[in-house]
C-alpha atoms as a PDB file:
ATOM      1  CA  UNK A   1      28.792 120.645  60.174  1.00  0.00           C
ATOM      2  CA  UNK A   2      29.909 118.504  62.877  1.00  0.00           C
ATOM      3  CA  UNK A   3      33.099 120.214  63.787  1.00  0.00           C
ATOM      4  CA  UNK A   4      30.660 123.135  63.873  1.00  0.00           C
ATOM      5  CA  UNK A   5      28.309 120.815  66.585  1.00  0.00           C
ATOM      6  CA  UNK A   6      31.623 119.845  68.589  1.00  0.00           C
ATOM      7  CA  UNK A   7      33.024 123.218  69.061  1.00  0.00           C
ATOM      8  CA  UNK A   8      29.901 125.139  69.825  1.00  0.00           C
ATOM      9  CA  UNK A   9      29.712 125.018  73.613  1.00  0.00           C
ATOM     10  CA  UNK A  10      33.195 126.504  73.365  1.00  0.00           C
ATOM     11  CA  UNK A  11      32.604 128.970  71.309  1.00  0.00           C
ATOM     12  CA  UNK A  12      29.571 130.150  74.266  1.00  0.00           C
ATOM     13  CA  UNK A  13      32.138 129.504  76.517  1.00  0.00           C
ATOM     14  CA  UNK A  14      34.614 132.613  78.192  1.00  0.00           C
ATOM     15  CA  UNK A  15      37.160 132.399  75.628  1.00  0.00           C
ATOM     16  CA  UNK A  16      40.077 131.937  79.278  1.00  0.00           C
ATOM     17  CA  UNK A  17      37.985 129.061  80.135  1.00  0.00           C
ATOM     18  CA  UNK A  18      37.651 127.098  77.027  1.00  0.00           C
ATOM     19  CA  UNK A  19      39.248 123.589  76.800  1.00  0.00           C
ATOM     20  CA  UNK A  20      42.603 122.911  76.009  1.00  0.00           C
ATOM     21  CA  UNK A  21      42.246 119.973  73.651  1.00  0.00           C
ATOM     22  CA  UNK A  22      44.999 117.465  72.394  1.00  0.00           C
ATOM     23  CA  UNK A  23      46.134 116.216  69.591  1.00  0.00           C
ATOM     24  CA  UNK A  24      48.734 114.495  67.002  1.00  0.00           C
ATOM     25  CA  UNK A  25      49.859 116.236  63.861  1.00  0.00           C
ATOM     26  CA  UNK A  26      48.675 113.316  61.351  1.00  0.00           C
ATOM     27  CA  UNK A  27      49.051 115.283  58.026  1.00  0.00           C
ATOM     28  CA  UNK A  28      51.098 118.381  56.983  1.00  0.00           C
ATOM     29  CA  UNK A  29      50.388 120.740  54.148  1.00  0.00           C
ATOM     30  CA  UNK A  30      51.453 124.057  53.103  1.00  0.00           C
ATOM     31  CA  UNK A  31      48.169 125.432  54.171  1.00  0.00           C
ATOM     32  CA  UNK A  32      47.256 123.315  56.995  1.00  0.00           C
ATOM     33  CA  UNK A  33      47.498 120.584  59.524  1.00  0.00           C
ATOM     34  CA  UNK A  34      45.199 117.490  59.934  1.00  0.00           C
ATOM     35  CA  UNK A  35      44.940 116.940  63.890  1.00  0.00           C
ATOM     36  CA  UNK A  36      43.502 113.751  65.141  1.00  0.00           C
ATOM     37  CA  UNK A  37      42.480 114.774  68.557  1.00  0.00           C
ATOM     38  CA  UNK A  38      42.667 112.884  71.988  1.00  0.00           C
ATOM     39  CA  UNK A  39      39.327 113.516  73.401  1.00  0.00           C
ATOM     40  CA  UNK A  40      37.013 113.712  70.533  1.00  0.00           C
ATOM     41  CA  UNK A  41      37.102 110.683  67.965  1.00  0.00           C
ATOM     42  CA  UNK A  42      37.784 113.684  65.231  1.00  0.00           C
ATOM     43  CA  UNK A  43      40.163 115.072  63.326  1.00  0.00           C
ATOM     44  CA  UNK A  44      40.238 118.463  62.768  1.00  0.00           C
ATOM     45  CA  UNK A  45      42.247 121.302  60.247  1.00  0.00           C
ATOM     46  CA  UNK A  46      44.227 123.949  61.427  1.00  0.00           C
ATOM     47  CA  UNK A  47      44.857 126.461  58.894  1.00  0.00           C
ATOM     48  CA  UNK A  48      48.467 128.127  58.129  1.00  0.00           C
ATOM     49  CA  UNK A  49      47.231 131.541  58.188  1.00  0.00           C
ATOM     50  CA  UNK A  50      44.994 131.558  61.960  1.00  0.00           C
ATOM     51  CA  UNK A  51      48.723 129.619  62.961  1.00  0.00           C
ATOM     52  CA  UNK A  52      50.342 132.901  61.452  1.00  0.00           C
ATOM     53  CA  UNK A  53      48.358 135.068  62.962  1.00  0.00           C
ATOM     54  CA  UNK A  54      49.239 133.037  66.292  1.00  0.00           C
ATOM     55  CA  UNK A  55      53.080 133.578  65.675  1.00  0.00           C
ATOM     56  CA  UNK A  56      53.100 137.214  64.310  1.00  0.00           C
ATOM     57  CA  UNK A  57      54.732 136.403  61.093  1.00  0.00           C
ATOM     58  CA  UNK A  58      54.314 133.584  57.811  1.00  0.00           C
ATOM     59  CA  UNK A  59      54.816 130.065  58.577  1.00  0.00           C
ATOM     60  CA  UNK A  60      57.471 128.424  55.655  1.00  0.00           C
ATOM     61  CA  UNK A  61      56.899 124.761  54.838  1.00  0.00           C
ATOM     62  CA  UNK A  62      59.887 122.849  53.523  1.00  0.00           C
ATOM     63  CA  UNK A  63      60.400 118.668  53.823  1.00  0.00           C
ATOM     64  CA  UNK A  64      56.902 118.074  54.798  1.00  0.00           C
ATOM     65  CA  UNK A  65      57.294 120.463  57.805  1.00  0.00           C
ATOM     66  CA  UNK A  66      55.073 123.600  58.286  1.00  0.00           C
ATOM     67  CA  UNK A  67      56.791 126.200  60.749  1.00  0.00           C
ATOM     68  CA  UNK A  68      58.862 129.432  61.340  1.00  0.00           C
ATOM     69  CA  UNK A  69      61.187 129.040  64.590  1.00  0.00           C
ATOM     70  CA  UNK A  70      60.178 127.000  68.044  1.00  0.00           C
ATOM     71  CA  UNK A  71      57.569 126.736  69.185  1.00  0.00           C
ATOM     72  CA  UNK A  72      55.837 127.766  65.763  1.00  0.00           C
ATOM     73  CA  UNK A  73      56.799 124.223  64.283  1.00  0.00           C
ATOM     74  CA  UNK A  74      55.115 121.107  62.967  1.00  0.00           C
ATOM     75  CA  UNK A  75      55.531 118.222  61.338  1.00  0.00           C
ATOM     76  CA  UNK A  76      53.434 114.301  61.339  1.00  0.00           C
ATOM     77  CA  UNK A  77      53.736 112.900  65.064  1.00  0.00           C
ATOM     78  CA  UNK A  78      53.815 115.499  66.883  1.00  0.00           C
ATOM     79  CA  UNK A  79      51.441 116.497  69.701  1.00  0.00           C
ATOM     80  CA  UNK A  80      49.778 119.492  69.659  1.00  0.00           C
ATOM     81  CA  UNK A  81      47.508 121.696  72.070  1.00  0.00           C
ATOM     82  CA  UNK A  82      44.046 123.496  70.735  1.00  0.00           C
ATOM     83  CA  UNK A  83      41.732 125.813  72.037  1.00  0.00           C
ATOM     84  CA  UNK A  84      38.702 127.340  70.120  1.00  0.00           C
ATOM     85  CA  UNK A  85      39.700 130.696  68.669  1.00  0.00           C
ATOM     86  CA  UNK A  86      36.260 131.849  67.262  1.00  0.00           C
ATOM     87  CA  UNK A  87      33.972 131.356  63.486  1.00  0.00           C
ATOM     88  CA  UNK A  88      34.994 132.512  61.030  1.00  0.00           C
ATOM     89  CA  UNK A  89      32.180 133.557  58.746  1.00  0.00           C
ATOM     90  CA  UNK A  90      33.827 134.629  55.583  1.00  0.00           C
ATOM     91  CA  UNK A  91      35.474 131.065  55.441  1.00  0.00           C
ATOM     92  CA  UNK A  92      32.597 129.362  57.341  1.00  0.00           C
ATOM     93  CA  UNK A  93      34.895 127.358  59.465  1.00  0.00           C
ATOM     94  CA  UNK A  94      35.887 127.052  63.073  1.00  0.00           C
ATOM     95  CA  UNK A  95      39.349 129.153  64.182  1.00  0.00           C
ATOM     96  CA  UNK A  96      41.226 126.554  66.531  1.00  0.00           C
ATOM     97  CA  UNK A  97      44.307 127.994  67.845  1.00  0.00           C
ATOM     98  CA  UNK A  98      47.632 126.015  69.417  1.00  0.00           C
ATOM     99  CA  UNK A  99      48.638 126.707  72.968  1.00  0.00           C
ATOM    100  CA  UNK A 100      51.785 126.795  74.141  1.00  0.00           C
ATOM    101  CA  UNK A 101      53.047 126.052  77.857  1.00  0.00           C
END
C-alpha cells in the first residue's frame, strides 16, 4: 500500500516525463531485486520477469548475481536507475523499470 501511495503521481504522470529514481541493489534473488532508493526512505522490489521483459530475453542468476549480458546485470552494491513502468493488476503491484544511459 505505500509503494502504491509513492508511485502514484507517476503513474498520472506522461510516462517520458516520469522520474528517474536511484538506487542500490541491497538484496538479490532469483526472482527479484530489493532496491533501497536514494530519494525516498524505501526500498522497493523489482521483479525478474518486468527486468526480462526490459532486456528481450530471461535473466540467469548464478553466485548471487541476477543478469544476462551488460547492461542487464545485477548483483548487492550496485546502483541502479528506476522509472515507473505501470500497475500491474493481475499481480497487484507496481512495474518499476531500470534505465539505462
Amino acid at each position: 500500500m505505500v509503494i502504491r501511495q509513492v508511485f502514484k503521481d507517476d503513474l498520472a504522470t506522461d510516462p517520458k516525463l516520469r522520474p528517474v529514481r536511484s538506487g542500490t541493489i541491497i538484496g538479490v534473488r532469483p526472482t527479484r531485486l530489493y532496491v533501497l532508493l536514494d530519494d525516498i526512505p524505501v526500498d522497493v522490489k523489482v521483479w525478474s520477469e518486468d527486468l526480462a521483459v526490459v532486456a528481450g530475453e530471461p535473466l540467469d542468476f548464478s553466485a548471487g548475481v541476477l543478469g544476462s549480458e551488460p547492461p542487464f546485470i545485477f548483483k548487492v552494491g550496485d546502483e541502479i536507475r528506476l522509472r515507473t513502468s505501470h500497475f500491474d493488476a493481475g499481480r497487484r503491484h507496481i512495474v518499476l523499470a531500470p534505465v539505462f544511459d
